[in-house]
Protein backbone atom coordinates (compact mmCIF):
# COMPACT_ATOMS: atom_id res chain seq x y z
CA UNK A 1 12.75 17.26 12.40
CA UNK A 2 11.06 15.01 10.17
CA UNK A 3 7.14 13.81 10.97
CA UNK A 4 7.31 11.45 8.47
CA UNK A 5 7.00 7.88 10.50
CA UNK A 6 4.20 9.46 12.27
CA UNK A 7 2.43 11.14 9.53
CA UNK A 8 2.75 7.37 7.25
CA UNK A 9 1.07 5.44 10.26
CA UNK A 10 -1.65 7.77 10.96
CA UNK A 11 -2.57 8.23 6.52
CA UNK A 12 -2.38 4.34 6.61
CA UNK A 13 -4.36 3.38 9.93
CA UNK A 14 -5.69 7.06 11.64
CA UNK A 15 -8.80 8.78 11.74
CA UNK A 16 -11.45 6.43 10.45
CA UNK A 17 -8.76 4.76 8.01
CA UNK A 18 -8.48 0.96 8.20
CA UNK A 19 -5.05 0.38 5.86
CA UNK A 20 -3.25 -2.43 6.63
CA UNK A 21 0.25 -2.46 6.61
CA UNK A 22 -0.10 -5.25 3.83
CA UNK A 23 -1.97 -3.34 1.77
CA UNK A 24 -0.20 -0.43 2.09
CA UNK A 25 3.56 -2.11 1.04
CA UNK A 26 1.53 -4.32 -1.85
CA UNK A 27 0.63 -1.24 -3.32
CA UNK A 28 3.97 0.39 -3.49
CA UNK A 29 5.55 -2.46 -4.13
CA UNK A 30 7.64 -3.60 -1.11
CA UNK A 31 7.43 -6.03 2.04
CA UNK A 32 5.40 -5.10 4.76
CA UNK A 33 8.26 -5.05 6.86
CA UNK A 34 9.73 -2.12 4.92
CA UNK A 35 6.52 -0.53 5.62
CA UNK A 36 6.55 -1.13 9.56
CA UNK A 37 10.20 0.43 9.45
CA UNK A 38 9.06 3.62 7.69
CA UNK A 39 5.88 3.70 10.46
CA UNK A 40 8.24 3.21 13.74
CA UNK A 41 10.80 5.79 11.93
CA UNK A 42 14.18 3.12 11.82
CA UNK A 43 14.41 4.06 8.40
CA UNK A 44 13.20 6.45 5.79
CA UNK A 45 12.33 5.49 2.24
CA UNK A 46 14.61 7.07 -0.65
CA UNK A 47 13.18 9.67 -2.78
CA UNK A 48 11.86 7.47 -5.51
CA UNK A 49 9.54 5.19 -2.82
CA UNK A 50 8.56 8.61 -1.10
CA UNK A 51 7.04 10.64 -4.08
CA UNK A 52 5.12 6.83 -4.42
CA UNK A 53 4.28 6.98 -1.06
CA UNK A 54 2.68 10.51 -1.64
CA UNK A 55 0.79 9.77 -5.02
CA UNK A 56 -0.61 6.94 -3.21
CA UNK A 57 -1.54 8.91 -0.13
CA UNK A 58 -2.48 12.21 -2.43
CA UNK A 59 -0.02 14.30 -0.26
CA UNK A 60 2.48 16.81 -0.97
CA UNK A 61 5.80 15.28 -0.25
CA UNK A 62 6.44 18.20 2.21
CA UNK A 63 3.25 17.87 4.04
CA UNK A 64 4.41 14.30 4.58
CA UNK A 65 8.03 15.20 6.24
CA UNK A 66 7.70 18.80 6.93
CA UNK A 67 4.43 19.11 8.88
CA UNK A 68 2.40 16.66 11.97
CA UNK A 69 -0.17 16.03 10.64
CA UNK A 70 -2.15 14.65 13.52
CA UNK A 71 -2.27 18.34 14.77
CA UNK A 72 -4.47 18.94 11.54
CA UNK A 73 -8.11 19.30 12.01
CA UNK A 74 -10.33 16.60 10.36
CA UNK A 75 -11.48 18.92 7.81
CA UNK A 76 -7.44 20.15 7.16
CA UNK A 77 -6.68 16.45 6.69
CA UNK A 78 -9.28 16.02 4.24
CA UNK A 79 -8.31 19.11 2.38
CA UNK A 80 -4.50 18.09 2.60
CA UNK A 81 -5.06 14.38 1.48
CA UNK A 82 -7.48 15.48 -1.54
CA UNK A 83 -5.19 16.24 -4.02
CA UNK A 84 -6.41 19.98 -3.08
CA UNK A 85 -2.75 20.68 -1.33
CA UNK A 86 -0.76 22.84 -3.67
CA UNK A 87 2.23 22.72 -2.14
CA UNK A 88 5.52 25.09 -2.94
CA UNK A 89 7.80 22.20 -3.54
CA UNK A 90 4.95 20.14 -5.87
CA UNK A 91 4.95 23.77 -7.72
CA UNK A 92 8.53 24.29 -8.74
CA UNK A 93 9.21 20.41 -9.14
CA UNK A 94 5.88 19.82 -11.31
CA UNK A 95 4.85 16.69 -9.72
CA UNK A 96 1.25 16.20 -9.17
CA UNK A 97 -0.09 15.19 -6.22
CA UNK A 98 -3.08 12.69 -6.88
C-alpha cells in the first residue's frame, strides 16, 4: 500500500509547515489541481514528477510511497526530510536526494 497522498499533504502543510498547495504545484511545475489530486490520492504522479516531488521535499522516493510518515517522530521527520536519508533505492539508482 502506497502512503504517498498522505505523506505529500502532511511534507506540504504538517507539522509546523505552512505550503500552500499553490506553491507547492508552481514549484514543480503543474496546476494546483494536479497537486490536490496527488494529496486526496485520485491519482499518482508518474515517475518523472515524483523524483521532482522528492528533490523538492529532500526525501527518498521510497520514504515518500513506502513508509507513513506521520508515524515518524518530529526528530525522524527532520532527519528523513534533511537530505540525511540514505535510502537503498537512492543508493543503487544514484539519485541524490537534496
Amino acid at each position: 500500500m502506497s502512503h504517498l497522498a498522505s505523506n505529500l499533504k502532511l511534507l506540504r502543510a504538517g507539522r509546523g509547515r505552512h505550503y500552500t498547495q499553490d506553491v507547492v504545484a508552481a514549484a514543480l511545475g503543474i496546476s494546483r489541481q494536479r497537486v490536490s489530486t496527488y494529496e486526496s490520492g485520485g491519482a499518482e504522479p508518474d515517475t518523472d514528477l515524483l523524483l521532482r516531488i522528492a528533490r523538492l521535499y529532500r526525501v527518498s522516493v521510497d520514504r515518500l510511497i513506502g513508509q507513513d510518515m506521520a508515524m515518524l517522530t518530529p526528530a525522524q521527520l527532520r532527519e528523513a526530510v534533511s537530505g540525511q536519508d540514505h535510502s537503498v533505492l537512492s543508493k543503487v539508482l544514484h539519485i541524490p536526494v537534496a
